[in-house]
Protein backbone atom coordinates (compact mmCIF):
# COMPACT_ATOMS: atom_id res chain seq x y z
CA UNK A 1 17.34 1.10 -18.73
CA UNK A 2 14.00 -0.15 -20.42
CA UNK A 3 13.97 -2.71 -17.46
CA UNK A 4 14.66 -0.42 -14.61
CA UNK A 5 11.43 1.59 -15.94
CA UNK A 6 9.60 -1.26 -16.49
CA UNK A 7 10.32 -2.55 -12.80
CA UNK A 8 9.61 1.03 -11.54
CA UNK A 9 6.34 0.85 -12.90
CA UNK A 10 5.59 -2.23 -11.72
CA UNK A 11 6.17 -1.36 -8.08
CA UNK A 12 4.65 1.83 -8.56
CA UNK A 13 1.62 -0.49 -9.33
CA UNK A 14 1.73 -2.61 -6.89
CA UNK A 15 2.13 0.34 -4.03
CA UNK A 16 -1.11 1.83 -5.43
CA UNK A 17 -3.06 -1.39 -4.98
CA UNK A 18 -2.19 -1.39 -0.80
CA UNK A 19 -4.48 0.78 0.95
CA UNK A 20 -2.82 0.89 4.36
CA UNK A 21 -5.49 2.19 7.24
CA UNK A 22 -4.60 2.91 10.62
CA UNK A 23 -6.52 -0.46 11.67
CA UNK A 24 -4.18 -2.54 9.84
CA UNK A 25 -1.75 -0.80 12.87
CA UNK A 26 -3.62 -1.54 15.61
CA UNK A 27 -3.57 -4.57 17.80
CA UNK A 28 -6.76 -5.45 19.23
CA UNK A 29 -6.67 -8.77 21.34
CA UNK A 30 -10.02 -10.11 22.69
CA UNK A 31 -11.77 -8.67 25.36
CA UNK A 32 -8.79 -6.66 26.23
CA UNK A 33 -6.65 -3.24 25.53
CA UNK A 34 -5.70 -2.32 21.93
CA UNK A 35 -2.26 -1.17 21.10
CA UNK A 36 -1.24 1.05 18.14
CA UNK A 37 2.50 0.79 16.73
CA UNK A 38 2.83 4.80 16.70
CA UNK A 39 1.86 4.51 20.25
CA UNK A 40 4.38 1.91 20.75
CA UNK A 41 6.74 3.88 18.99
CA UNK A 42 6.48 7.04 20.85
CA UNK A 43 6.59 5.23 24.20
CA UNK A 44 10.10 3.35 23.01
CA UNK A 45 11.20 7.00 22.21
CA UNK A 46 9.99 8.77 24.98
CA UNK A 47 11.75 6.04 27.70
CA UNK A 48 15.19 7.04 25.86
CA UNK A 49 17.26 4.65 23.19
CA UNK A 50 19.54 3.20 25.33
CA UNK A 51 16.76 1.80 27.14
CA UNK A 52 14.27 0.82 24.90
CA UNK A 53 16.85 -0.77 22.85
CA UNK A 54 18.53 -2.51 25.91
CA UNK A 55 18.55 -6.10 27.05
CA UNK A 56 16.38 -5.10 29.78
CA UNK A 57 13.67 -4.20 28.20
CA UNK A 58 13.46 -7.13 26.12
CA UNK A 59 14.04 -9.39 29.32
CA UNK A 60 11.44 -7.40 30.57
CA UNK A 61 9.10 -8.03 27.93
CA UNK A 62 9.48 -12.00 28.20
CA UNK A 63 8.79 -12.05 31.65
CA UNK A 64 5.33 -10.13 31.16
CA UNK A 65 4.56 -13.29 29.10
CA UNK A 66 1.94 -10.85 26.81
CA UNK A 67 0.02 -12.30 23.71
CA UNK A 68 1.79 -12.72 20.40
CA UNK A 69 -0.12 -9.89 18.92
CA UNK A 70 1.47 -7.60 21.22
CA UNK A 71 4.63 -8.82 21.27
CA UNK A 72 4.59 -8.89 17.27
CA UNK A 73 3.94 -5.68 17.67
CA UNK A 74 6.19 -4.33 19.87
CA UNK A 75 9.02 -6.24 18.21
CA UNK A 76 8.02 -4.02 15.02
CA UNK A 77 7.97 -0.95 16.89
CA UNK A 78 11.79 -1.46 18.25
CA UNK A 79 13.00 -2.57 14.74
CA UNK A 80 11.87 0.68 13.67
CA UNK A 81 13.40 2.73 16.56
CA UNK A 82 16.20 0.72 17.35
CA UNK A 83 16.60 -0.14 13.70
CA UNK A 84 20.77 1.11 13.63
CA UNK A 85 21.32 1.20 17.60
């Protein structure tokens, strides 16, 4: 038990030290567009599940050919939303 506190706190610690700002969220690539992940997000869940978390889309996204940073991005957003589908 004295170790499950101890770990607790130690986590609870380390938590406090990240200071997550909605930059560290945003994708800007040079001299072009910026993308945000809750953006992303709400995009992947407006075009429906079953789409968004489709082959197409992802087949789609290859062919674009877009920058890492988006595609890092992107890829984060449908882990989230298509995290169990």
């Amino acid at each position: 038990m004295k170790v499950f506190i101890l770990l607790a706190a130690v986590v609870a610690t380390t938590l406090a030290a990240f200071d997550f700002r909605p930059e560290d969220l945003t994708v800007q690539v040079e001299n072009g567009p910026s993308a945000n992940i809750f953006e992303i997000i709400g995009k992947l869940i407006e075009i429906g599940l079953p789409v968004a978390c489709g082959p197409d889309v992802a087949a789609l996204l290859e062919l674009l050919n877009l920058p890492q940073e988006f595609m890092g991005i992107i890829n984060m957003a449908k882990g989230i939303v298509c995290g169990g589908f």
